[in-house]
PDB file of N, CA and C in Angstrom:
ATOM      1  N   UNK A   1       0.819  -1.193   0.000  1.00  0.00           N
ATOM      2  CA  UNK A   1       0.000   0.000   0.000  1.00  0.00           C
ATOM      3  C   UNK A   1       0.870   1.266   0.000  1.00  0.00           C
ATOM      4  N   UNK A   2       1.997   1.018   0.788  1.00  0.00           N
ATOM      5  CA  UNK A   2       2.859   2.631   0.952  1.00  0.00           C
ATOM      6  C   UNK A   2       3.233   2.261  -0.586  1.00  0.00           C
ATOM      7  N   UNK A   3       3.911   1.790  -1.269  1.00  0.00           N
ATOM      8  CA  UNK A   3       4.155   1.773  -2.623  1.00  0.00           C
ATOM      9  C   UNK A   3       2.937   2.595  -3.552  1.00  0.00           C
ATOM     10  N   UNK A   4       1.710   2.054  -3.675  1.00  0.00           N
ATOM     11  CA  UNK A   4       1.617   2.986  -4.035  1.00  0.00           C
ATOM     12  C   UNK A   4       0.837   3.890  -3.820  1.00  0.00           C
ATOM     13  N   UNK A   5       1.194   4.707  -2.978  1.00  0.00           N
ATOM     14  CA  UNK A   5       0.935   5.972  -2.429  1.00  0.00           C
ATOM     15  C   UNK A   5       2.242   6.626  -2.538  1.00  0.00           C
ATOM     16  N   UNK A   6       3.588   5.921  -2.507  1.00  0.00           N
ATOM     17  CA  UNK A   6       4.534   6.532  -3.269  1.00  0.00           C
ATOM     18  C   UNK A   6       4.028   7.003  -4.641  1.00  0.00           C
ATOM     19  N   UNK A   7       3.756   6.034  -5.691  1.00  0.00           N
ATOM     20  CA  UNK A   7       4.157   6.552  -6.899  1.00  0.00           C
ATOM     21  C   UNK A   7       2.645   7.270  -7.252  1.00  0.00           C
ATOM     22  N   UNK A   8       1.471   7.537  -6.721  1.00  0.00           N
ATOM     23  CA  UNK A   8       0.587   8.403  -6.346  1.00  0.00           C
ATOM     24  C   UNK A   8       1.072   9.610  -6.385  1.00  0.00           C
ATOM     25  N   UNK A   9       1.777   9.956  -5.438  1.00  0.00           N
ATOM     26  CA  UNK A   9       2.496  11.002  -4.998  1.00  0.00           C
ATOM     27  C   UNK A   9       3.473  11.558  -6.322  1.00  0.00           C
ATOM     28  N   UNK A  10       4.534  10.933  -6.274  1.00  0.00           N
ATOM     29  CA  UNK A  10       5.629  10.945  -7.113  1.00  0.00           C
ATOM     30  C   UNK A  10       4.438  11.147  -9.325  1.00  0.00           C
ATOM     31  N   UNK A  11       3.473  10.842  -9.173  1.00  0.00           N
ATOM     32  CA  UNK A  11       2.946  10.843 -10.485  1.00  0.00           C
ATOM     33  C   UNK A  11       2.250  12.416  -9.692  1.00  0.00           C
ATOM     34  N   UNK A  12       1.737  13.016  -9.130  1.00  0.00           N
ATOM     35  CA  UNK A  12       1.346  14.409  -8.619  1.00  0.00           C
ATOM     36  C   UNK A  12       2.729  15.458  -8.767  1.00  0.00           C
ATOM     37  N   UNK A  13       3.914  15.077  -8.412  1.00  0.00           N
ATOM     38  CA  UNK A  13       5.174  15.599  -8.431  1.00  0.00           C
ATOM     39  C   UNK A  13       5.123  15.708  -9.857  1.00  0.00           C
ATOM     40  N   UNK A  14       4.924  14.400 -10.572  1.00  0.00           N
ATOM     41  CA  UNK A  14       5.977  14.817 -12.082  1.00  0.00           C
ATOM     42  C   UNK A  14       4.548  15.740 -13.205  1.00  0.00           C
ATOM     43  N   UNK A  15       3.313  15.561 -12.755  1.00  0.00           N
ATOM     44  CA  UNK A  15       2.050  16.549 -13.230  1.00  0.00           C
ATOM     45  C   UNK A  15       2.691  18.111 -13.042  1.00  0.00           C
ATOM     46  N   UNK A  16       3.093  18.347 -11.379  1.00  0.00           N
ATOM     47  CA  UNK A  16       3.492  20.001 -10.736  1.00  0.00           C
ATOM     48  C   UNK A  16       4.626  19.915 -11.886  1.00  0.00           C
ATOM     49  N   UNK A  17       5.658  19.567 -11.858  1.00  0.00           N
ATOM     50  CA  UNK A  17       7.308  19.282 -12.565  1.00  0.00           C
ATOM     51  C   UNK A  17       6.645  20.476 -13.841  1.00  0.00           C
ATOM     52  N   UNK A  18       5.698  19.016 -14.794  1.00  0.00           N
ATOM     53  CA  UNK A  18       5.891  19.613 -16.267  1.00  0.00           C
ATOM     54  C   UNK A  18       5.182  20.887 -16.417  1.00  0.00           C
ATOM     55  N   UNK A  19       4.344  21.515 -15.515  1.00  0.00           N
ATOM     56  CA  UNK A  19       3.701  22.908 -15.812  1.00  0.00           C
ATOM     57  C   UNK A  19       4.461  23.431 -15.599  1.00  0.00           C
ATOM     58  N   UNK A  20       5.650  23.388 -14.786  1.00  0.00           N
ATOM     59  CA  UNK A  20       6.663  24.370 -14.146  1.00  0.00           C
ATOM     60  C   UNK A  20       7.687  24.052 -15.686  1.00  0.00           C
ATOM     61  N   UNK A  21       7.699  23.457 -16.000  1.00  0.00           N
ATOM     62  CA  UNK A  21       9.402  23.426 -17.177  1.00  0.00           C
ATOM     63  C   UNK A  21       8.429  23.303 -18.534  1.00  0.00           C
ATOM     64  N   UNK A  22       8.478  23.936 -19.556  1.00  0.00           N
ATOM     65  CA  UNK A  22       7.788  23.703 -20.964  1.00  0.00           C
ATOM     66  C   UNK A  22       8.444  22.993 -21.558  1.00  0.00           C
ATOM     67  N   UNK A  23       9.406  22.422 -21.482  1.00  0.00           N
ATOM     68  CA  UNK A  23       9.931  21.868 -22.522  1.00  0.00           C
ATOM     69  C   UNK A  23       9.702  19.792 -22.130  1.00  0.00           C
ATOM     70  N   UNK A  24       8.871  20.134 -20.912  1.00  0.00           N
ATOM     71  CA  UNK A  24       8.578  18.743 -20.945  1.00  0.00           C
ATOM     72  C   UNK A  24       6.808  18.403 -20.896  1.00  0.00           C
ATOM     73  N   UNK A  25       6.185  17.545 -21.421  1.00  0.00           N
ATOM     74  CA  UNK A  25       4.786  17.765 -21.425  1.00  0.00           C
ATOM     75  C   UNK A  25       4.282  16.091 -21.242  1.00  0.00           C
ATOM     76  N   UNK A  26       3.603  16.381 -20.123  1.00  0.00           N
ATOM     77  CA  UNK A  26       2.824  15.003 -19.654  1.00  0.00           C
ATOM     78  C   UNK A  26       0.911  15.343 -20.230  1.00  0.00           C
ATOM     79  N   UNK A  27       0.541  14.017 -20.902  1.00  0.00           N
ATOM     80  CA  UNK A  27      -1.223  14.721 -21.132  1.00  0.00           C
ATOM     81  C   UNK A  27      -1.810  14.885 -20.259  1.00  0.00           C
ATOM     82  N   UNK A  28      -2.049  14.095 -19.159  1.00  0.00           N
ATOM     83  CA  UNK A  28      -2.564  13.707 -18.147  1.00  0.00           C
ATOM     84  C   UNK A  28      -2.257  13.012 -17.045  1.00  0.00           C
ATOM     85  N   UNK A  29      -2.991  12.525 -15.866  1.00  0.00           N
ATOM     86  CA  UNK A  29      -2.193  11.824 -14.627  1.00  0.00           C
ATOM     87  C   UNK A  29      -2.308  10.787 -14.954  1.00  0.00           C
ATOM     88  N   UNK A  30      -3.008   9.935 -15.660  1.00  0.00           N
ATOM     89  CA  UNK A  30      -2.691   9.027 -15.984  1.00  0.00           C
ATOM     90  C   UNK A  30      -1.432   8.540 -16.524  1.00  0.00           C
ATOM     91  N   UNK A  31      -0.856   9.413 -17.241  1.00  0.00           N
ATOM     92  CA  UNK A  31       0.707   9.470 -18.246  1.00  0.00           C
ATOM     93  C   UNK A  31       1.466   9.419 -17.069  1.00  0.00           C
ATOM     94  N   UNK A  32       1.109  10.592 -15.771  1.00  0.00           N
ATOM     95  CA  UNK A  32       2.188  10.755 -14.754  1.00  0.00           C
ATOM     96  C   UNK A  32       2.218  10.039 -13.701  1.00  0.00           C
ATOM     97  N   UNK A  33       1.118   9.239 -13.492  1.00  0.00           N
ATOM     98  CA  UNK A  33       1.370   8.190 -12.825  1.00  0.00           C
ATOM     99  C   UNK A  33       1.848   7.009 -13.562  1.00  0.00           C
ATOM    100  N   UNK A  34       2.281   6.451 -14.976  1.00  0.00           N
ATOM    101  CA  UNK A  34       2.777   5.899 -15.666  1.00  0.00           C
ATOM    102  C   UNK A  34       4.066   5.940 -15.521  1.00  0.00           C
ATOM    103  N   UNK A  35       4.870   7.178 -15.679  1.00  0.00           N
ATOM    104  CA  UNK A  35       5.847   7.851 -15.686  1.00  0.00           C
ATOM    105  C   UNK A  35       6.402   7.766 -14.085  1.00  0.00           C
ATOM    106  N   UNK A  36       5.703   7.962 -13.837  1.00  0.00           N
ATOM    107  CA  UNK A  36       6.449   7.542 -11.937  1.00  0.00           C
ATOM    108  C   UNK A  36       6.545   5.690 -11.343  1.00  0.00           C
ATOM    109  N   UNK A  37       5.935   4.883 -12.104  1.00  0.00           N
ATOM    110  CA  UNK A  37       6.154   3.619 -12.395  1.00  0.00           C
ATOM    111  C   UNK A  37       7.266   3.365 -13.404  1.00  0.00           C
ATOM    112  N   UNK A  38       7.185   3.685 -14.272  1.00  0.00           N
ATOM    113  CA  UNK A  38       8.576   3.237 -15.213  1.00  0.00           C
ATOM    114  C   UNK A  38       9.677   4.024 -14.462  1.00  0.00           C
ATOM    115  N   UNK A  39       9.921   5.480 -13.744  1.00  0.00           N
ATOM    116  CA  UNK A  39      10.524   5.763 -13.433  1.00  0.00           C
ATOM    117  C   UNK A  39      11.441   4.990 -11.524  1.00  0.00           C
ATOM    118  N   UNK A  40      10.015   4.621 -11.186  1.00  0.00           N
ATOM    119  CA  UNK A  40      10.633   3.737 -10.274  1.00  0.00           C
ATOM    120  C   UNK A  40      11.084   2.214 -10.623  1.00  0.00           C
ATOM    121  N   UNK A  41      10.521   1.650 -11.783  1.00  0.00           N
ATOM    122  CA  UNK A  41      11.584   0.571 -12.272  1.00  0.00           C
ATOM    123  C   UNK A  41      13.059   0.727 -12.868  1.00  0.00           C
ATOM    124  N   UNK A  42      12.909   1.991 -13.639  1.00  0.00           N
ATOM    125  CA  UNK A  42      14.206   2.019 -13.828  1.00  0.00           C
ATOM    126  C   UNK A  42      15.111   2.544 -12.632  1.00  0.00           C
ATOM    127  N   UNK A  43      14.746   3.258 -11.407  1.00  0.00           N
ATOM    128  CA  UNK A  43      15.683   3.838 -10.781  1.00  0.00           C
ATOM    129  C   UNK A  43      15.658   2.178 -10.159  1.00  0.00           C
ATOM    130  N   UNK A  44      15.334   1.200  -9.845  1.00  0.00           N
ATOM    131  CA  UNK A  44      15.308  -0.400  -8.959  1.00  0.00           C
ATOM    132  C   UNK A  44      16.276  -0.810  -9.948  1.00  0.00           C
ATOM    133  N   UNK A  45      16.328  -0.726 -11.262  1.00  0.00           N
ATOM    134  CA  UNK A  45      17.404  -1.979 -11.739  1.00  0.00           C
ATOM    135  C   UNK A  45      18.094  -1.491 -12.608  1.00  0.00           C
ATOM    136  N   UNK A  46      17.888  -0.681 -13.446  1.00  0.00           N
ATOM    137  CA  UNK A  46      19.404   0.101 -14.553  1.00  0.00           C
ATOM    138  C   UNK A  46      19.711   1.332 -13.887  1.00  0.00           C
ATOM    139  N   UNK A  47      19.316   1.788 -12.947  1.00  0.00           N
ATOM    140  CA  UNK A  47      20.228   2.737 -12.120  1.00  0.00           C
ATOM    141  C   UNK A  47      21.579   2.672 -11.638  1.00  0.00           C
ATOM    142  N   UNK A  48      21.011   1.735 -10.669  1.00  0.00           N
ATOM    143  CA  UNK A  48      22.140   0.890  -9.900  1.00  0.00           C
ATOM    144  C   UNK A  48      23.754   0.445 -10.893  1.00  0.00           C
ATOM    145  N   UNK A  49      23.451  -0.160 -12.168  1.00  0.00           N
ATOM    146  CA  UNK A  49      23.732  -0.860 -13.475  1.00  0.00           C
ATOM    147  C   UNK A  49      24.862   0.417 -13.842  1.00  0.00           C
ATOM    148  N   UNK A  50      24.462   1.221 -14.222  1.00  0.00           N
ATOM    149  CA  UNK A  50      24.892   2.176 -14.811  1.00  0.00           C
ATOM    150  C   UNK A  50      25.561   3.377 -13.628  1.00  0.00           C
ATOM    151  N   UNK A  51      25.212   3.053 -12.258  1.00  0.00           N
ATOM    152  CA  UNK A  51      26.074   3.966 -11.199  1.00  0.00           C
ATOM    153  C   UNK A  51      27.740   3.313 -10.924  1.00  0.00           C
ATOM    154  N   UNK A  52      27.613   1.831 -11.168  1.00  0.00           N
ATOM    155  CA  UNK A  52      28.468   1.394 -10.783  1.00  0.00           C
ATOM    156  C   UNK A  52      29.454   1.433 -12.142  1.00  0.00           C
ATOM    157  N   UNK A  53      28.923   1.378 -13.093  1.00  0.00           N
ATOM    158  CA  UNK A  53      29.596   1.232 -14.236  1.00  0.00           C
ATOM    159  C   UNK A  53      30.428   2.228 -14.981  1.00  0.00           C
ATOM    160  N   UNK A  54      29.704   3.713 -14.465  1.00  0.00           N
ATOM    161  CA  UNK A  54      30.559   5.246 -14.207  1.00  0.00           C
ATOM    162  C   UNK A  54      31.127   5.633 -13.145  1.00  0.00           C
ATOM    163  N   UNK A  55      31.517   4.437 -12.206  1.00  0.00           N
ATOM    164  CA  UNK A  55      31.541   4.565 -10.791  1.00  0.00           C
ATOM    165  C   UNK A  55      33.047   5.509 -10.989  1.00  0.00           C
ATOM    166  N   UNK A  56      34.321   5.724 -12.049  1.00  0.00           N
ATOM    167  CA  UNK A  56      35.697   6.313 -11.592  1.00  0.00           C
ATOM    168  C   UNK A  56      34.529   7.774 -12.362  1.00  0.00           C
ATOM    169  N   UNK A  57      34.453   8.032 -13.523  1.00  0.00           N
ATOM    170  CA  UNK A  57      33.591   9.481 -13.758  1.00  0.00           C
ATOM    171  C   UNK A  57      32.777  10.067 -12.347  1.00  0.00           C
ATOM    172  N   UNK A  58      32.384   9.081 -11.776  1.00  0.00           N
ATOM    173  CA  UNK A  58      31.057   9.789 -10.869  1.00  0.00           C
ATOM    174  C   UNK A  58      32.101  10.450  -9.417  1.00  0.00           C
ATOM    175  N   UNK A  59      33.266   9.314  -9.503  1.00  0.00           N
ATOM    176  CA  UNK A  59      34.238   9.971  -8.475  1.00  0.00           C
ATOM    177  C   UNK A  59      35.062  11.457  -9.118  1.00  0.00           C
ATOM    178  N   UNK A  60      35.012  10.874  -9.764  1.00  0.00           N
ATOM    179  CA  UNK A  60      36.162  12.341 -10.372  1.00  0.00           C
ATOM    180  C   UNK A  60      35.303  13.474 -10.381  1.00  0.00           C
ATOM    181  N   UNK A  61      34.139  13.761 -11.048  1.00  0.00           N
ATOM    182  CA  UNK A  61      33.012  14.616 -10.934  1.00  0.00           C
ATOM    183  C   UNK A  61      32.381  15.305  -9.494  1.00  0.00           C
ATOM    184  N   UNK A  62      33.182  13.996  -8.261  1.00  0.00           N
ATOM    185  CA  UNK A  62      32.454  14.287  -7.162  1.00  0.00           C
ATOM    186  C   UNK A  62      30.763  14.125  -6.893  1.00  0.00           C
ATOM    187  N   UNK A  63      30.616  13.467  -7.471  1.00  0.00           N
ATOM    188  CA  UNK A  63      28.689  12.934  -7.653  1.00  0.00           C
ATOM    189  C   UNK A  63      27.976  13.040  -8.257  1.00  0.00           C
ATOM    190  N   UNK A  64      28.393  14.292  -9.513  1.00  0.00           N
ATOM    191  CA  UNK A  64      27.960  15.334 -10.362  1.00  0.00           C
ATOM    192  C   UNK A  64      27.698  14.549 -11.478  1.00  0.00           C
ATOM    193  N   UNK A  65      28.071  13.500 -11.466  1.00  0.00           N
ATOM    194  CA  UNK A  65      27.835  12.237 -12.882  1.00  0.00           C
ATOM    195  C   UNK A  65      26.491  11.921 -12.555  1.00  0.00           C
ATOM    196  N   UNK A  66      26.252  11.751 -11.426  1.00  0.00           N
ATOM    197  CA  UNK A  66      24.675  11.260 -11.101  1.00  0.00           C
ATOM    198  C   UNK A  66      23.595  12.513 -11.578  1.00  0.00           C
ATOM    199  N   UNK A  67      23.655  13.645 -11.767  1.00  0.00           N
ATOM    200  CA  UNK A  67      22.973  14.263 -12.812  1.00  0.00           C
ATOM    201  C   UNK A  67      22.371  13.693 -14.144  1.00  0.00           C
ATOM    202  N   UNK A  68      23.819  13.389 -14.422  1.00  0.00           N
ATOM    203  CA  UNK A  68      23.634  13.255 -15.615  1.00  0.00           C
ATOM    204  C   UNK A  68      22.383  11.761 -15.778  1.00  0.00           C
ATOM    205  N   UNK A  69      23.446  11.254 -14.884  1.00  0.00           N
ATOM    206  CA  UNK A  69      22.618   9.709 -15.410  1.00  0.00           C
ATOM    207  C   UNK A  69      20.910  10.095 -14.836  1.00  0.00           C
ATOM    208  N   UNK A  70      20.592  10.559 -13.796  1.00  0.00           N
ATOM    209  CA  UNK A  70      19.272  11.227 -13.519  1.00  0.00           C
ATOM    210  C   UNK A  70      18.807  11.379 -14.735  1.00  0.00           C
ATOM    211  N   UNK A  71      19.316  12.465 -15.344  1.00  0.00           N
ATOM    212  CA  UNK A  71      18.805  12.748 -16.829  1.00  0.00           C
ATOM    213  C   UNK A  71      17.914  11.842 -17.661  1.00  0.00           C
ATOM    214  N   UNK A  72      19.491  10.748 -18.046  1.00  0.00           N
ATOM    215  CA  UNK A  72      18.921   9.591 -18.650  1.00  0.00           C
ATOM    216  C   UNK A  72      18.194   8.670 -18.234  1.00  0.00           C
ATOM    217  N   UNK A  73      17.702   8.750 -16.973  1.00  0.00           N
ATOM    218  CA  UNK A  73      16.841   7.980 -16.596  1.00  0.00           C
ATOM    219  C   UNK A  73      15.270   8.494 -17.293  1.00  0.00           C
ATOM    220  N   UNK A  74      15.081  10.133 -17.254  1.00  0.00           N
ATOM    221  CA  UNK A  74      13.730  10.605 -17.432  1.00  0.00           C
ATOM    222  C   UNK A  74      13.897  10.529 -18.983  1.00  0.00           C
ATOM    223  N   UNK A  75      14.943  10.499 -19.647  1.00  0.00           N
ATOM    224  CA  UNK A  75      14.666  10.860 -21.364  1.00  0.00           C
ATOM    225  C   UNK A  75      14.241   8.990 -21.420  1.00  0.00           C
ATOM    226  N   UNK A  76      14.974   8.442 -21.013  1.00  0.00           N
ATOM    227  CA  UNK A  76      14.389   6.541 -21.090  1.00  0.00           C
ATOM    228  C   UNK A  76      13.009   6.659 -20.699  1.00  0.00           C
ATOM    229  N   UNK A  77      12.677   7.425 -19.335  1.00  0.00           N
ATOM    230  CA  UNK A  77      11.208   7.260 -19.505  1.00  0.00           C
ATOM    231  C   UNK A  77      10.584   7.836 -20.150  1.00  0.00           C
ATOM    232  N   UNK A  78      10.837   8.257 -20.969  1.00  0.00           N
ATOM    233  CA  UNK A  78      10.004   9.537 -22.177  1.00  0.00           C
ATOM    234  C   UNK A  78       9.458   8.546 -23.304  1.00  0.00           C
ATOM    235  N   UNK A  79      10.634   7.460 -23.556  1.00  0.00           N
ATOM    236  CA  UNK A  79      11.056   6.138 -24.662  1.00  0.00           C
ATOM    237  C   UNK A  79       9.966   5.427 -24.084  1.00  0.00           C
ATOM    238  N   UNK A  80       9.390   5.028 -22.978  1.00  0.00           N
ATOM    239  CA  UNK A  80       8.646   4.007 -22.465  1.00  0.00           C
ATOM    240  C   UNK A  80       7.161   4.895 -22.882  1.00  0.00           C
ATOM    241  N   UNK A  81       7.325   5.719 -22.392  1.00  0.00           N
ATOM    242  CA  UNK A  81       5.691   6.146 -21.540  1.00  0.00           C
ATOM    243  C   UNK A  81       4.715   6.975 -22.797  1.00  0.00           C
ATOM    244  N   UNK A  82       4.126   6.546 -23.621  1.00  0.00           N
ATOM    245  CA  UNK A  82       3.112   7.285 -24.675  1.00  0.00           C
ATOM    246  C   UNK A  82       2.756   8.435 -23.766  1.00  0.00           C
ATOM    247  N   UNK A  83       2.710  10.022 -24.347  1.00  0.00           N
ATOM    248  CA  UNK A  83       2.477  11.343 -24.079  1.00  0.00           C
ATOM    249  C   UNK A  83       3.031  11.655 -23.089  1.00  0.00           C
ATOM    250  N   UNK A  84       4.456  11.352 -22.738  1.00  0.00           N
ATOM    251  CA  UNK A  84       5.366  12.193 -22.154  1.00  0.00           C
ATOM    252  C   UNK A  84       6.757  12.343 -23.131  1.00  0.00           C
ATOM    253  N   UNK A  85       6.956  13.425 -23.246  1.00  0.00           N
ATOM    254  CA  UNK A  85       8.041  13.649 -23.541  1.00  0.00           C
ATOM    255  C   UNK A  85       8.869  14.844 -23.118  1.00  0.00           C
ATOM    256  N   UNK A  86      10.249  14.991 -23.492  1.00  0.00           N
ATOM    257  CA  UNK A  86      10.787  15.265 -23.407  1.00  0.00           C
ATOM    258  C   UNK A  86      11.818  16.141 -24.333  1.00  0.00           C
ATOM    259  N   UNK A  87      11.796  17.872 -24.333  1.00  0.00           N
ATOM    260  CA  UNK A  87      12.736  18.215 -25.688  1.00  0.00           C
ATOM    261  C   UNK A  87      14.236  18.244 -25.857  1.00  0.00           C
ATOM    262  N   UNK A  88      14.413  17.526 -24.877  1.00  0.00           N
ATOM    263  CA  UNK A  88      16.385  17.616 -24.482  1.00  0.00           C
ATOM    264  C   UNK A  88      17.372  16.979 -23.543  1.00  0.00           C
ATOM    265  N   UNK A  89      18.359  16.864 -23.344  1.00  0.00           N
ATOM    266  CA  UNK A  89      18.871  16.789 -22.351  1.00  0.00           C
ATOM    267  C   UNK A  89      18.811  17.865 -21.129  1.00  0.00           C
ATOM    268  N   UNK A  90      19.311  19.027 -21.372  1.00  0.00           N
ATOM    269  CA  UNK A  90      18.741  20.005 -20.303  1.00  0.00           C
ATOM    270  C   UNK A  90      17.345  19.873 -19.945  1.00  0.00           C
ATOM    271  N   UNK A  91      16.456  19.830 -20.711  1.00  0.00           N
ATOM    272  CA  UNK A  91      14.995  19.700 -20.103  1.00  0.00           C
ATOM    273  C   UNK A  91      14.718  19.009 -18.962  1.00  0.00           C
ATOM    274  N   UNK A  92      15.273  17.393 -19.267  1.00  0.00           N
ATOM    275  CA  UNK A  92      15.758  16.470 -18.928  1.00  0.00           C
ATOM    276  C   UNK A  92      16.338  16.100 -17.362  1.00  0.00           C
ATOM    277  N   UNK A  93      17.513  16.780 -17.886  1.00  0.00           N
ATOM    278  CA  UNK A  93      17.899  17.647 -15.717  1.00  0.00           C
ATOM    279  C   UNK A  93      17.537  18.225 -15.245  1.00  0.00           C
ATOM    280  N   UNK A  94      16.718  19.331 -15.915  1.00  0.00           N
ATOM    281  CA  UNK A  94      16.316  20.582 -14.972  1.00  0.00           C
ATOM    282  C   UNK A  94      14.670  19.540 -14.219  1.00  0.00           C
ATOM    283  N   UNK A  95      14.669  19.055 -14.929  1.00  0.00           N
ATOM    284  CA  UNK A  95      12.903  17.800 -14.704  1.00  0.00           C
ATOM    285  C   UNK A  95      13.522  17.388 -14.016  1.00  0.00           C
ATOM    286  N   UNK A  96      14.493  16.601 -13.450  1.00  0.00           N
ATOM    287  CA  UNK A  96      14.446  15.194 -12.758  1.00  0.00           C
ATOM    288  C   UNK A  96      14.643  16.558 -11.014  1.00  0.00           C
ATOM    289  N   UNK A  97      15.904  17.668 -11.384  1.00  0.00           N
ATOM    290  CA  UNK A  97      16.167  18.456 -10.040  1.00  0.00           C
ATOM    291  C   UNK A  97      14.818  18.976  -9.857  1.00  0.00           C
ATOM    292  N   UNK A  98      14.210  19.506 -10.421  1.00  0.00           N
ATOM    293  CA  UNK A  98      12.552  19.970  -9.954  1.00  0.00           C
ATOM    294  C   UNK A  98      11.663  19.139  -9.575  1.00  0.00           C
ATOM    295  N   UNK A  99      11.571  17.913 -10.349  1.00  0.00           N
ATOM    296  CA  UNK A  99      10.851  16.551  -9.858  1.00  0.00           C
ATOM    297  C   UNK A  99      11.043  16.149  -8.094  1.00  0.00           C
ATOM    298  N   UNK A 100      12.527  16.142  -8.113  1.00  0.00           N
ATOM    299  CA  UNK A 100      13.156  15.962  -6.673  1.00  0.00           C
ATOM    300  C   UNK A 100      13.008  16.611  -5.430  1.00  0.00           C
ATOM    301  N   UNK A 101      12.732  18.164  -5.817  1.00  0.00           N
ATOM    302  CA  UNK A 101      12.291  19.278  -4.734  1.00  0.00           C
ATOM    303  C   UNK A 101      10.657  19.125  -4.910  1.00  0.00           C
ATOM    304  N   UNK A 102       9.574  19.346  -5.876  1.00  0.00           N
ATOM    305  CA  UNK A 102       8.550  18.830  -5.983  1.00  0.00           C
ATOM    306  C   UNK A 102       8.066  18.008  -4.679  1.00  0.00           C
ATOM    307  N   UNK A 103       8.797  16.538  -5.004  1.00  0.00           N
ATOM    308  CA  UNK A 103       8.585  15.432  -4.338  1.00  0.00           C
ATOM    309  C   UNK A 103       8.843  15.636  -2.866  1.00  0.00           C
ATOM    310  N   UNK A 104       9.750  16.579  -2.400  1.00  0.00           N
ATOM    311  CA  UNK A 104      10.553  16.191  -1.167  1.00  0.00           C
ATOM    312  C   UNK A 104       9.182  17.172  -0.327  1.00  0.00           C
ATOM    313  N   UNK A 105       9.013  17.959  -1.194  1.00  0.00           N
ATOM    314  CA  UNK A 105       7.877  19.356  -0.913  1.00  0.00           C
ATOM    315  C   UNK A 105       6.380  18.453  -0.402  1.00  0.00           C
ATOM    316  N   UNK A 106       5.990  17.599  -0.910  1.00  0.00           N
ATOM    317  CA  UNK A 106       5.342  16.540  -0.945  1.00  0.00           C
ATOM    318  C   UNK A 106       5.296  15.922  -0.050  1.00  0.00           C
ATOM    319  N   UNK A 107       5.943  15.227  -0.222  1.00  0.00           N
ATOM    320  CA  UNK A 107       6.712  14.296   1.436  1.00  0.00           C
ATOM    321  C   UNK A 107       6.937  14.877   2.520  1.00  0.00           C
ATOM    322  N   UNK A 108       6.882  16.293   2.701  1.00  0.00           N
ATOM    323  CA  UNK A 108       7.402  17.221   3.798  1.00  0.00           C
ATOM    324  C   UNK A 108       5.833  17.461   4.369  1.00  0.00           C
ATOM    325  N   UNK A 109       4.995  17.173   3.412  1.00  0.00           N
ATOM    326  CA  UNK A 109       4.010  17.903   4.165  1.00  0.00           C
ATOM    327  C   UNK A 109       3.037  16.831   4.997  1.00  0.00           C
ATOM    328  N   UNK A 110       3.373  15.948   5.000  1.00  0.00           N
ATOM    329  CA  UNK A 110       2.930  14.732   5.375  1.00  0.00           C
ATOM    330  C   UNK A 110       3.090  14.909   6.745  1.00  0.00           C
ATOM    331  N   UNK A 111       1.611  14.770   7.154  1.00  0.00           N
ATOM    332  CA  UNK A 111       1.822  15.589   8.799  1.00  0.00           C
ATOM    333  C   UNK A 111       2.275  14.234   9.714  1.00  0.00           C
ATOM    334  N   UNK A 112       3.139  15.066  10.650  1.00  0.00           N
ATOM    335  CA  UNK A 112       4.094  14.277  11.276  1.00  0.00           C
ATOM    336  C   UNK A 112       5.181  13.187  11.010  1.00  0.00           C
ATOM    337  N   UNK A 113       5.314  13.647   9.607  1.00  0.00           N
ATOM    338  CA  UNK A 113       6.487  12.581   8.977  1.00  0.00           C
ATOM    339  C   UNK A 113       6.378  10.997   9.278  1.00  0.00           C
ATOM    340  N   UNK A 114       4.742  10.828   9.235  1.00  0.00           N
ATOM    341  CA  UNK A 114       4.615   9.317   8.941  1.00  0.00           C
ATOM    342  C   UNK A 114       4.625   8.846   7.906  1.00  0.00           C
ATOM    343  N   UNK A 115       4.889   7.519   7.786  1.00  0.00           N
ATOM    344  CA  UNK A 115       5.831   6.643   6.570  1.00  0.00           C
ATOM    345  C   UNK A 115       4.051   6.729   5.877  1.00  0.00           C
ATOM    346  N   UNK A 116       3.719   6.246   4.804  1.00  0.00           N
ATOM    347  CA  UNK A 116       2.109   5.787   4.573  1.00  0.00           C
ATOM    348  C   UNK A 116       1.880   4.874   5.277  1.00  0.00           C
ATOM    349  N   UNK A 117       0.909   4.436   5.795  1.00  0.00           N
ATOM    350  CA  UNK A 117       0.678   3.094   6.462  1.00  0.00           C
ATOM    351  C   UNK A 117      -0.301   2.440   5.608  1.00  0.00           C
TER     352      UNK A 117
END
């Protein structure tokens, strides 16, 4: 049940996200709750895949590689999800860092910082 009321949530985040950035456009919540499912499969298993695999870049960068790959996580979900897309790579990052404050904004307001039950 907390699952999904996560991606509940997290599909409300990425709806706020695309009015705030134009260059990314979801049709509906349906799309963005789509989009927050593919986005939590890919962050569970080719995240991980691909953190370890830039693991000397992501050191040298100081963490700053994980942007990037952030990125490519939302342009992959753009590839999955019918009526979301995406016009760029910048679009791309500036979505996933707004997605992230969005979400946390979200989660913050959750009175008394209970988990969902």
């Amino acid at each position: 049940m907390r699952f999904l009321i996560k991606i509940l949530v997290t599909g409300l985040a990425v709806l706020v996200s695309s009015f705030l950035l134009p260059g990314v456009k979801v049709e509906n919540m349906v799309t963005a709750i789509g989009v927050a499912a593919v986005l939590a499969v890919l962050n569970s298993f080719v995240k991980p895949v691909l953190i370890i695999l830039t693991l000397p870049i992501t050191i040298f960068s100081l963490g700053l590689f994980l942007l990037v790959i952030n990125a490519f996580m939302i342009m992959l979900a753009g590839k999955f999800v019918p009526g979301f897309t995406v016009d760029g790579f910048w679009y791309a990052l500036l979505f996933s860092i707004v997605l992230s404050i969005v979400n946390s904004l979200f989660e913050a307001s959750n009175p008394d910082n209970k988990k969902y039950n």
